[in-house]
C-alpha atoms as a PDB file:
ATOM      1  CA  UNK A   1      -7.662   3.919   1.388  1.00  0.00           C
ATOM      2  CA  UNK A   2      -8.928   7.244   2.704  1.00  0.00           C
ATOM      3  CA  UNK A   3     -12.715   6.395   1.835  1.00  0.00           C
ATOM      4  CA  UNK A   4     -12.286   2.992   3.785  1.00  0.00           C
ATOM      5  CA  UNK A   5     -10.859   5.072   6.620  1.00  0.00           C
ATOM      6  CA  UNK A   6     -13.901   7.417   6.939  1.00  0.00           C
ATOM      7  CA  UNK A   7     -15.859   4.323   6.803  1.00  0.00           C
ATOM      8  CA  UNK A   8     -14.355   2.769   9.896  1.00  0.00           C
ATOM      9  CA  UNK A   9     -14.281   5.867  11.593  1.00  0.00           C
ATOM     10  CA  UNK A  10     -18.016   6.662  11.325  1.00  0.00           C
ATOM     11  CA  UNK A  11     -18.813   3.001  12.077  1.00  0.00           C
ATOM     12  CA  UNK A  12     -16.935   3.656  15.007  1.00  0.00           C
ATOM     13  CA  UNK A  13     -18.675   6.638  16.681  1.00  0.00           C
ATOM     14  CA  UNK A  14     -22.008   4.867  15.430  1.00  0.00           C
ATOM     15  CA  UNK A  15     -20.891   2.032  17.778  1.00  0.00           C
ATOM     16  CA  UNK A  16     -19.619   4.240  19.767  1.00  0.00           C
ATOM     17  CA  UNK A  17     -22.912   6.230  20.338  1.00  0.00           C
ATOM     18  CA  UNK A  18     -25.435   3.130  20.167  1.00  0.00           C
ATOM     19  CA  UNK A  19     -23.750   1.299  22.788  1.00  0.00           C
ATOM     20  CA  UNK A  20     -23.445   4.166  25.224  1.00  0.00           C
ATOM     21  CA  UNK A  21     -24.567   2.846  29.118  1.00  0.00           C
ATOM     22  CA  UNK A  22     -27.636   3.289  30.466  1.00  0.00           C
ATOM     23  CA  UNK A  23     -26.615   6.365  32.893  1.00  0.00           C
ATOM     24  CA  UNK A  24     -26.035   8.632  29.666  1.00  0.00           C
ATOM     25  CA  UNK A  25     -21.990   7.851  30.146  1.00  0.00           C
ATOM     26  CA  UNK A  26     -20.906   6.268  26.811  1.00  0.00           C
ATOM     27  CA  UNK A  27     -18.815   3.671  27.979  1.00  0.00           C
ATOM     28  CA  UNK A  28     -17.203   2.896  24.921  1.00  0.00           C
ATOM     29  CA  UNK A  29     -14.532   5.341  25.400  1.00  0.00           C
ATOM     30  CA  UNK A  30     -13.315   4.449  28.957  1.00  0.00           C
ATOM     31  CA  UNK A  31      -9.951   2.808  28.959  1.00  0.00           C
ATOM     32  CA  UNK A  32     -10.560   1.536  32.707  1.00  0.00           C
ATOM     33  CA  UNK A  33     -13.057   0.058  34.941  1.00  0.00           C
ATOM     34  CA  UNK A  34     -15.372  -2.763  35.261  1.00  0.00           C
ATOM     35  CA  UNK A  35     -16.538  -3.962  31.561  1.00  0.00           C
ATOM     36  CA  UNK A  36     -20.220  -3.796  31.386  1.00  0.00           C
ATOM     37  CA  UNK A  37     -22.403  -7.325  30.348  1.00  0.00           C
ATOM     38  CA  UNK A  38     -25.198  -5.263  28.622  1.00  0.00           C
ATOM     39  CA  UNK A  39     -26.676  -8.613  26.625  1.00  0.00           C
ATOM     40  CA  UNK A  40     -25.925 -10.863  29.500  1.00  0.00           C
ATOM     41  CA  UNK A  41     -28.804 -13.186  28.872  1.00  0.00           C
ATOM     42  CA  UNK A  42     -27.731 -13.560  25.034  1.00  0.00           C
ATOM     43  CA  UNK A  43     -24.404 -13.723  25.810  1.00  0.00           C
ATOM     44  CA  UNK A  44     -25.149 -16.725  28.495  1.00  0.00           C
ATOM     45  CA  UNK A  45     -27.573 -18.787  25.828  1.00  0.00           C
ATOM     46  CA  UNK A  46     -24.692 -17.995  23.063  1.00  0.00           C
ATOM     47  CA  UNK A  47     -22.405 -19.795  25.760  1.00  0.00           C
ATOM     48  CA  UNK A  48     -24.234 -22.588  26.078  1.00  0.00           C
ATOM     49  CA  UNK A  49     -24.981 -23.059  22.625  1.00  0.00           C
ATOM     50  CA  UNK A  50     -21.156 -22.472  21.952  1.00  0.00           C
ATOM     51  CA  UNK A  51     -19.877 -25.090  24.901  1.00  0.00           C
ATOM     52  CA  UNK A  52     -22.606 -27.672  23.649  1.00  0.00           C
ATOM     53  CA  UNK A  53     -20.990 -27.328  19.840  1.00  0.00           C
ATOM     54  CA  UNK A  54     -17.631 -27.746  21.418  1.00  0.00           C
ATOM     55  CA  UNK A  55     -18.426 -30.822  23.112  1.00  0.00           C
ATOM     56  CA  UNK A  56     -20.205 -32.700  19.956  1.00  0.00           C
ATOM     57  CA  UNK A  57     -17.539 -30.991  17.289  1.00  0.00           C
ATOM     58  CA  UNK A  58     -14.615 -29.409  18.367  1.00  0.00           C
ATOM     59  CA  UNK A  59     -13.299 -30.916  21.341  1.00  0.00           C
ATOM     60  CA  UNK A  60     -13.073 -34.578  19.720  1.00  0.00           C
ATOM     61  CA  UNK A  61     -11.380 -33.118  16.710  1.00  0.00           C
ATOM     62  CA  UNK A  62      -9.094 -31.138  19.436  1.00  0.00           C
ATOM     63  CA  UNK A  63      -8.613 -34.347  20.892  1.00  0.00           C
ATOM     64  CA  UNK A  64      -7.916 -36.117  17.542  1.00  0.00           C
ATOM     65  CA  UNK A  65      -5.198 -33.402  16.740  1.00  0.00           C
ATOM     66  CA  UNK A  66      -3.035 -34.154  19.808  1.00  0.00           C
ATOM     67  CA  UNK A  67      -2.938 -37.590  18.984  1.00  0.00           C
ATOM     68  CA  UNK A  68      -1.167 -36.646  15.671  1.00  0.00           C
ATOM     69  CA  UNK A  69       2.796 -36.814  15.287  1.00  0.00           C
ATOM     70  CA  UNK A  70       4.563 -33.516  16.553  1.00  0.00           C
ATOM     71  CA  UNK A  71       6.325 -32.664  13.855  1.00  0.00           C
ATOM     72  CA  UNK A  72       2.802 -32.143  11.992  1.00  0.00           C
ATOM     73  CA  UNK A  73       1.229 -30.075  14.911  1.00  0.00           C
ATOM     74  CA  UNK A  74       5.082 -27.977  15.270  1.00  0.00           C
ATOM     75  CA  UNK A  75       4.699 -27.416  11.523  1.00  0.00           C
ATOM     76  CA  UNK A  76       1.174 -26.829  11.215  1.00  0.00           C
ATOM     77  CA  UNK A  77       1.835 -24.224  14.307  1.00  0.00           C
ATOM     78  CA  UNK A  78       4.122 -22.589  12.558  1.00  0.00           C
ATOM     79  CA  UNK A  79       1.964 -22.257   9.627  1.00  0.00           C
ATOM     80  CA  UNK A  80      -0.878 -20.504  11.001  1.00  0.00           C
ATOM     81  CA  UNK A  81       1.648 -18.188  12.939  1.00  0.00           C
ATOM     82  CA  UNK A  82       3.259 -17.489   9.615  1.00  0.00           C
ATOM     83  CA  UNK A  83       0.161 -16.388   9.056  1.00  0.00           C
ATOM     84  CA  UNK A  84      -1.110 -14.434  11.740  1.00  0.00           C
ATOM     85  CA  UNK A  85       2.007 -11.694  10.896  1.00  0.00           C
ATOM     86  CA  UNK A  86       0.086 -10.840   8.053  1.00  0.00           C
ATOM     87  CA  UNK A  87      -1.587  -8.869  10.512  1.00  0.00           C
ATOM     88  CA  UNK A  88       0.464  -8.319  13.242  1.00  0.00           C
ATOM     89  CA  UNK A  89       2.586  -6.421  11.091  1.00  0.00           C
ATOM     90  CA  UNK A  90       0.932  -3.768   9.982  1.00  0.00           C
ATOM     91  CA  UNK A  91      -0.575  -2.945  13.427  1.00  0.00           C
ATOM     92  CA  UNK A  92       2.707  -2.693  15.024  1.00  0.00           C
ATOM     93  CA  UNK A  93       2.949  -0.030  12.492  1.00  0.00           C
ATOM     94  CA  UNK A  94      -0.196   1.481  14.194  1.00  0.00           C
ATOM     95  CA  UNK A  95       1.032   1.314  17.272  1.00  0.00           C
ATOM     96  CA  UNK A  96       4.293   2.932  16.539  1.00  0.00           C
ATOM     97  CA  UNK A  97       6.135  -0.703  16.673  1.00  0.00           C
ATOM     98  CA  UNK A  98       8.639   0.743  13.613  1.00  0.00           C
ATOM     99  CA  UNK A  99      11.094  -2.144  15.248  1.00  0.00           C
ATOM    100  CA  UNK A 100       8.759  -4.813  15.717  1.00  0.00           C
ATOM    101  CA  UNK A 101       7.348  -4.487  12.742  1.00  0.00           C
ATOM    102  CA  UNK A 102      10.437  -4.730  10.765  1.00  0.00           C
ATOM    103  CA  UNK A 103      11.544  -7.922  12.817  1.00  0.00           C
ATOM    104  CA  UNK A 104       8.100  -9.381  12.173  1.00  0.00           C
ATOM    105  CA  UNK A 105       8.573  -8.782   8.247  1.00  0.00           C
ATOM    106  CA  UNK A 106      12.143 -10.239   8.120  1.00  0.00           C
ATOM    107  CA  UNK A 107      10.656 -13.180  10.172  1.00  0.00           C
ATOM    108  CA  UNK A 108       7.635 -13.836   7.595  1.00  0.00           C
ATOM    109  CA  UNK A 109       9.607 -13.148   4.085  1.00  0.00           C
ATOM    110  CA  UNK A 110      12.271 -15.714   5.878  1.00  0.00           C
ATOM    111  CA  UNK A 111       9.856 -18.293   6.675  1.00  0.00           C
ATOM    112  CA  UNK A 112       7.115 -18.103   3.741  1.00  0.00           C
ATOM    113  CA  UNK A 113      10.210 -18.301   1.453  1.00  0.00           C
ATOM    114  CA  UNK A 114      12.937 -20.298   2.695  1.00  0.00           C
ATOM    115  CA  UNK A 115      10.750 -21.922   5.625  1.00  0.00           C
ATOM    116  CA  UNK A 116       8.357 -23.286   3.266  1.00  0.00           C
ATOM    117  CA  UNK A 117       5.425 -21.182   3.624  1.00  0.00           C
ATOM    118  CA  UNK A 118       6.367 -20.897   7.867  1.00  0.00           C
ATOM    119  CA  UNK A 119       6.331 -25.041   8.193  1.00  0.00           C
ATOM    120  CA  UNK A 120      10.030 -24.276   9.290  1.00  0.00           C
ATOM    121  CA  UNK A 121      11.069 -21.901  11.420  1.00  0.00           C
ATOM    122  CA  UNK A 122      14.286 -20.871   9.829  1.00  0.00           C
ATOM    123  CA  UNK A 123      13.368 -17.257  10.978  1.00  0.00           C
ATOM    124  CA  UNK A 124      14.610 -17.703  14.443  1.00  0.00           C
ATOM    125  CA  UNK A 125      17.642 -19.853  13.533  1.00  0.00           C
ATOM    126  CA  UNK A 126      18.898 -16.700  11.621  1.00  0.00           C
ATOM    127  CA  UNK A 127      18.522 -14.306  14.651  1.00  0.00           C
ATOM    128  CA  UNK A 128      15.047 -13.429  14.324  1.00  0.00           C
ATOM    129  CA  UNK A 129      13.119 -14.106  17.156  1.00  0.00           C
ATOM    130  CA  UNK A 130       9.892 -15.600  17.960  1.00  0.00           C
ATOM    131  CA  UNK A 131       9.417 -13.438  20.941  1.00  0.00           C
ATOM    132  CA  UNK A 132       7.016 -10.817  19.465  1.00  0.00           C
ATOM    133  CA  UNK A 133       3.414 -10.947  20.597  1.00  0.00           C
ATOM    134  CA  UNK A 134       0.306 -11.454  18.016  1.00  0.00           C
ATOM    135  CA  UNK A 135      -1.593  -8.210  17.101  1.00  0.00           C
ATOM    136  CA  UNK A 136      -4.208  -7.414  15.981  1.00  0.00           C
ATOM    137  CA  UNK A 137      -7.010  -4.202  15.217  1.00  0.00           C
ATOM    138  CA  UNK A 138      -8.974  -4.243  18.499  1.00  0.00           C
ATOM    139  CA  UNK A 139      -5.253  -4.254  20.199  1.00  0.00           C
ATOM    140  CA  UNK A 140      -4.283  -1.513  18.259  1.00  0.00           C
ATOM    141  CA  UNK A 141      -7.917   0.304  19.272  1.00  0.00           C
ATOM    142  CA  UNK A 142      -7.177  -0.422  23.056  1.00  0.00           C
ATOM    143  CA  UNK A 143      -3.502   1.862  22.535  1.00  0.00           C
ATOM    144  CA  UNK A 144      -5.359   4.324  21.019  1.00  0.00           C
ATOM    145  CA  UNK A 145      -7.125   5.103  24.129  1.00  0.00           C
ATOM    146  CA  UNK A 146     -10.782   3.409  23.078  1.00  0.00           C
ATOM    147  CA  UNK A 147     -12.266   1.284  25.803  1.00  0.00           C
ATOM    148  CA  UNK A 148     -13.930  -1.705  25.371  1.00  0.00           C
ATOM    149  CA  UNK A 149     -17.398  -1.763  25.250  1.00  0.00           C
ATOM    150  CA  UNK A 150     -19.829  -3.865  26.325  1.00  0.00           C
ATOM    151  CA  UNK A 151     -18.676  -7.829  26.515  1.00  0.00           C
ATOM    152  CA  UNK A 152     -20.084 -10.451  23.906  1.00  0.00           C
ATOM    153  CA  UNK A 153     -20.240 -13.568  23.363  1.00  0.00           C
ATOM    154  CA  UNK A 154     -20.206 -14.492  19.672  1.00  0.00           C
ATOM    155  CA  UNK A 155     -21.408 -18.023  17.837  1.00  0.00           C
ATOM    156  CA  UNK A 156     -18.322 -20.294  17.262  1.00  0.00           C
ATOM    157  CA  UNK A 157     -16.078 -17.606  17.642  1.00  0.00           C
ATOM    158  CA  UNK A 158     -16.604 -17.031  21.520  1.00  0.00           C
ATOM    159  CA  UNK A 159     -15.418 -14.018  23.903  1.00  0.00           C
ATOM    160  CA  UNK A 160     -15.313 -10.967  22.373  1.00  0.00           C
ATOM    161  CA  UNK A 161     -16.199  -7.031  23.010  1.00  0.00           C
ATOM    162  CA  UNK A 162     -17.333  -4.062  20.828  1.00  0.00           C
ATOM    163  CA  UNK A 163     -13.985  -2.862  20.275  1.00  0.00           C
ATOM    164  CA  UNK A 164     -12.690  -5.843  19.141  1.00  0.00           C
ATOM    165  CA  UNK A 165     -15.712  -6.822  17.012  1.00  0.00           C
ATOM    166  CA  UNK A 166     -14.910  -3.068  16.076  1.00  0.00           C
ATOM    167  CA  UNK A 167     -11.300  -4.032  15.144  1.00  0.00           C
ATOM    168  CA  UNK A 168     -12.113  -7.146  13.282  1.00  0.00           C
ATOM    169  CA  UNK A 169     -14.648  -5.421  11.394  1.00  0.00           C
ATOM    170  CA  UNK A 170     -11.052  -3.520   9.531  1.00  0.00           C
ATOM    171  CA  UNK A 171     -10.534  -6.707   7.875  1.00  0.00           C
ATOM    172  CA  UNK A 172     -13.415  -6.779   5.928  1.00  0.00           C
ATOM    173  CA  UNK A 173     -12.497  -3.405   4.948  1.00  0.00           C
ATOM    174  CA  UNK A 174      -9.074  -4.416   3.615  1.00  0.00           C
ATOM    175  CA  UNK A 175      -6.703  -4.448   6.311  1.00  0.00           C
ATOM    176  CA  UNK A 176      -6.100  -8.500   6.259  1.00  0.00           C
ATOM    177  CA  UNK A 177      -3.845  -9.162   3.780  1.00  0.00           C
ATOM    178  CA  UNK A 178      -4.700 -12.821   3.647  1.00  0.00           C
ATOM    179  CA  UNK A 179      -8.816 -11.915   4.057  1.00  0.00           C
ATOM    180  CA  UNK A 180      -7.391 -10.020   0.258  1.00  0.00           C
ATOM    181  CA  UNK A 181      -5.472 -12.783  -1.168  1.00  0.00           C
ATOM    182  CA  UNK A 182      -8.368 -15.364  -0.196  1.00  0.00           C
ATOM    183  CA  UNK A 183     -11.600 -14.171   0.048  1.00  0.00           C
ATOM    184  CA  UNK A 184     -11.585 -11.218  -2.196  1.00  0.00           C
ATOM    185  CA  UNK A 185      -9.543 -13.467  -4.883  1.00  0.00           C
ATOM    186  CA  UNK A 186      -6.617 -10.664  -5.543  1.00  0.00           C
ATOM    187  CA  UNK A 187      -4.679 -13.620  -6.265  1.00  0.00           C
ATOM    188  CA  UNK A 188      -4.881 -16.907  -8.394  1.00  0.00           C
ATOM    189  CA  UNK A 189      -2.607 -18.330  -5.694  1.00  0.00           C
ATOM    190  CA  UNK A 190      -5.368 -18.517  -3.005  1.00  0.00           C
ATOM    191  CA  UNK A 191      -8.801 -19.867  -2.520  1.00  0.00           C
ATOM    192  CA  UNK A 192     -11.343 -18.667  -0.148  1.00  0.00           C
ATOM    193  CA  UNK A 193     -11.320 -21.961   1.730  1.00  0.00           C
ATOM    194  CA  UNK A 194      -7.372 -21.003   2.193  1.00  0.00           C
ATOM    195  CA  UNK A 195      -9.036 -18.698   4.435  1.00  0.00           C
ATOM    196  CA  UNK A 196     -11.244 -20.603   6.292  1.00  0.00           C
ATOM    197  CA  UNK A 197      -9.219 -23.558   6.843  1.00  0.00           C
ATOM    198  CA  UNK A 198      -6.476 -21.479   8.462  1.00  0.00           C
ATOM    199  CA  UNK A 199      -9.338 -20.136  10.450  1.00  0.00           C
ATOM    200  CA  UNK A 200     -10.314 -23.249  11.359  1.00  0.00           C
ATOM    201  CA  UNK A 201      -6.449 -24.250  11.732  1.00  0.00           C
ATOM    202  CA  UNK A 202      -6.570 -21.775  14.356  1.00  0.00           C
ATOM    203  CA  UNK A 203      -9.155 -22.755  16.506  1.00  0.00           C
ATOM    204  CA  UNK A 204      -8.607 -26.355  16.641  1.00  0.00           C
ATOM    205  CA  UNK A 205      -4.749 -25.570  17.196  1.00  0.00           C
ATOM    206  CA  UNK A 206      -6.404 -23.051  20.341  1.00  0.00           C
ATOM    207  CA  UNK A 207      -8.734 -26.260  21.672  1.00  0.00           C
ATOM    208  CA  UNK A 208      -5.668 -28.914  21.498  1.00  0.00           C
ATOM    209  CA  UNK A 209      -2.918 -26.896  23.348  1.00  0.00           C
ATOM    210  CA  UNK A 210      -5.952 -25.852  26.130  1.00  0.00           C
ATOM    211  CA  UNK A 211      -8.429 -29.314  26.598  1.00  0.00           C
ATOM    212  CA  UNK A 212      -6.715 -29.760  30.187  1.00  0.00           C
ATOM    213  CA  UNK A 213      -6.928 -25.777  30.870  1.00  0.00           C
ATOM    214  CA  UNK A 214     -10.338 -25.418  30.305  1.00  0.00           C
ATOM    215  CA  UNK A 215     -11.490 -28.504  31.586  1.00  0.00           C
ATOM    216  CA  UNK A 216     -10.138 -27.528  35.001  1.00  0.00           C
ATOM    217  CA  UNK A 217     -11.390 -24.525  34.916  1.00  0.00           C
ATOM    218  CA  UNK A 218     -14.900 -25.146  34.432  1.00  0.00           C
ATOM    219  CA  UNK A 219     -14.656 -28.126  37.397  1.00  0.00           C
ATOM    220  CA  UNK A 220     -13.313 -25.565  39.615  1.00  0.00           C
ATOM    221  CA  UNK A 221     -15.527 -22.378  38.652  1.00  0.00           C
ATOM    222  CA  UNK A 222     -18.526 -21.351  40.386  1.00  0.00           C
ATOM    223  CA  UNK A 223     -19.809 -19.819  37.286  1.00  0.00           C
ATOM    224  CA  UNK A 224     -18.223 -21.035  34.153  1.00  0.00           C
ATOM    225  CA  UNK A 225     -19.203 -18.101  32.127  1.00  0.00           C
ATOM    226  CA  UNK A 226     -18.218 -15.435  34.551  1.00  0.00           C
ATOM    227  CA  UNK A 227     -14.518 -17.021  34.658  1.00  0.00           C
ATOM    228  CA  UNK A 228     -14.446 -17.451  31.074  1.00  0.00           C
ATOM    229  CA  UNK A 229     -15.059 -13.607  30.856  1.00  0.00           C
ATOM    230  CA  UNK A 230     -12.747 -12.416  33.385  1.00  0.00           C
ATOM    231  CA  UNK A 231      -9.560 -14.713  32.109  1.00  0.00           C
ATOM    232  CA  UNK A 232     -10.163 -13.276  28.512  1.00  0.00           C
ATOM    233  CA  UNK A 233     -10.803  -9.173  29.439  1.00  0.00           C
ATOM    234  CA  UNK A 234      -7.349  -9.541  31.509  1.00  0.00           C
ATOM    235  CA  UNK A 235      -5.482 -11.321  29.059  1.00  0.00           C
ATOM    236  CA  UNK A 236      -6.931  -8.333  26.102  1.00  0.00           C
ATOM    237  CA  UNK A 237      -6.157  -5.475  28.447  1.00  0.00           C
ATOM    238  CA  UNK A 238      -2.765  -7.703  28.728  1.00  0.00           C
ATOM    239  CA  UNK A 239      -1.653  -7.422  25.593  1.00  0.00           C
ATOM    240  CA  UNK A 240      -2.717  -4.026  24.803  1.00  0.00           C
ATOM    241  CA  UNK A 241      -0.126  -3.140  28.098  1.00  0.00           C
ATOM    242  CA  UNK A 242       2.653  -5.643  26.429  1.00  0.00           C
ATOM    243  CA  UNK A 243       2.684  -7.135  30.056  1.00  0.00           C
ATOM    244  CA  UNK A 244       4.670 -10.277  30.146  1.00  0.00           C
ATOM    245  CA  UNK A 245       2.370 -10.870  33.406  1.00  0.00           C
ATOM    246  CA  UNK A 246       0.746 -14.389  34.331  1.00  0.00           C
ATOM    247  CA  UNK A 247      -3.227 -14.255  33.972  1.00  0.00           C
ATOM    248  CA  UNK A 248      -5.136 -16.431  36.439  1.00  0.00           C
ATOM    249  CA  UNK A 249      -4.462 -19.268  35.168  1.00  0.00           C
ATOM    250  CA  UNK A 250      -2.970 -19.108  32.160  1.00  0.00           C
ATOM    251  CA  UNK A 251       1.029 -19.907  31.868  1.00  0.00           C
ATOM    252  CA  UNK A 252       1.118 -17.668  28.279  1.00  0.00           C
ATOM    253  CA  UNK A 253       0.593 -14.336  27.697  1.00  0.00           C
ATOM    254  CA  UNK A 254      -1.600 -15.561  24.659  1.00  0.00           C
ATOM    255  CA  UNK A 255      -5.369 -15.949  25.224  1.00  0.00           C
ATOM    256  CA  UNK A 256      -5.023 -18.404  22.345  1.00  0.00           C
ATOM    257  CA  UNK A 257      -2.160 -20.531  24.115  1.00  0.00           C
ATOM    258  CA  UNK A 258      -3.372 -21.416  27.685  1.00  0.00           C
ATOM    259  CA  UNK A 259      -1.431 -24.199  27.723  1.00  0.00           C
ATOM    260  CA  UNK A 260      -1.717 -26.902  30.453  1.00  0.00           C
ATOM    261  CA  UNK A 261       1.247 -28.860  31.250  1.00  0.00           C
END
């Protein structure tokens, strides 16, 4: 555990120091301010590429998935936030969460078990709440005081910034639970398309609740792109401030539930 800590830590200050800005100021470490677009030009032909994928693939499968009974999309839901506590969890450890984090772990031995693998919610019928906010290692980054970078746009996956490509890179490193139990096969129990279905689970879940949201935002935006970027750099610095706060238009605090009513 210690040698994949020095690991992350020297990939760190590597990004850290490769990405400084252009005026000698390495703007990795700034916690406030504007959030510089060094590779706007890639980021802008990533964009289009991603938008023009959404509109042959994933938007008529998003469209598809709303049309299927709710007690499948509740349950499926549920499911992939079952999921997601495998790494919320220990990241409200990071961020000194003790509470949180033992909710969140009542909450996902309650549902995996007696919820059926998190189709049922039987977590919150007990007591336990389902008001805790996802997690994740870029969050846990931002608290420590790390800025974020330069913006990116990444194939498929979308908006994103060096801290929080930073902060997923931990999960290759070990600290996903389920990247371990699929992908690196530490379990019979799993397969490593368990991984990438719930992946895909995710972002098809993401496009279905949000087909109205984004639609009306790009009709409405000068400069599809530019909104795109500003709505998801609020919502991160958002949930790194546990702000309960409205975004634009979103009606969530969850960059993955801007839900449209």
């Amino acid at each position: 555990m210690r040698y994949l800590l020095r690991i992350f830590i020297i990939y760190i200050f590597t990004i850290n120091f490769a990405f400084a800005g252009a005026d000698g100021e390495n703007s990795f470490s700034k916690k406030t301010g504007e959030v510089k677009d060094c590779f706007e030009n890639v980021n802008r032909a990533t964009f289009a590429f991603n938008q023009g994928l959404d509109n042959i693939l994933f938007e008529p499968l998003a469209k598809g998935y709303r049309k299927l009974p709710n007690p499948i999309k509740i349950g499926t839901g549920n499911v992939l936030s079952n999921i997601s506590n495998l790494i919320t969890i220990p990241n409200n450890i990071l961020q000194g969460e003790f509470k949180t984090a033992g909710i969140n772990t009542a909450r996902l031995t309650v549902n995996t078990t007696v919820g059926i693998f998190g189709i049922f919610d039987v977590a919150s019928q007990m007591g336990f709440v389902k008001n805790y906010k996802k997690e994740d290692y870029g969050q846990t980054l931002g608290t420590w005081g790390i800025g974020e970078g330069c913006y990116l746009v990444l194939p498929v996956l979308g908006p994103s910034t060096i801290r929080d490509l930073s902060g997923g890179f931990v999960n290759i490193l070990g600290g996903d639970p389920w990247y371990n139990l699929t992908i690196k096969n530490d379990t019979q129990h799993f397969k490593e398309s368990d991984y990438y279905f719930s992946k895909g689970g995710d972002g098809l879940n993401f496009r279905a609740k949000n087909i109205d949201s984004f639609e009306n935002l790009e009709k409405n935006s000068m400069d599809f792109y530019a909104s795109v970027k500003s709505l998801y750099l609020q919502d991160r610095r958002k949930k790194i401030l546990n702000s309960n706060s409205i975004t634009e238009s979103q009606d969530d605090s969850d960059w993955d539930e801007i839900q449209s009513n």
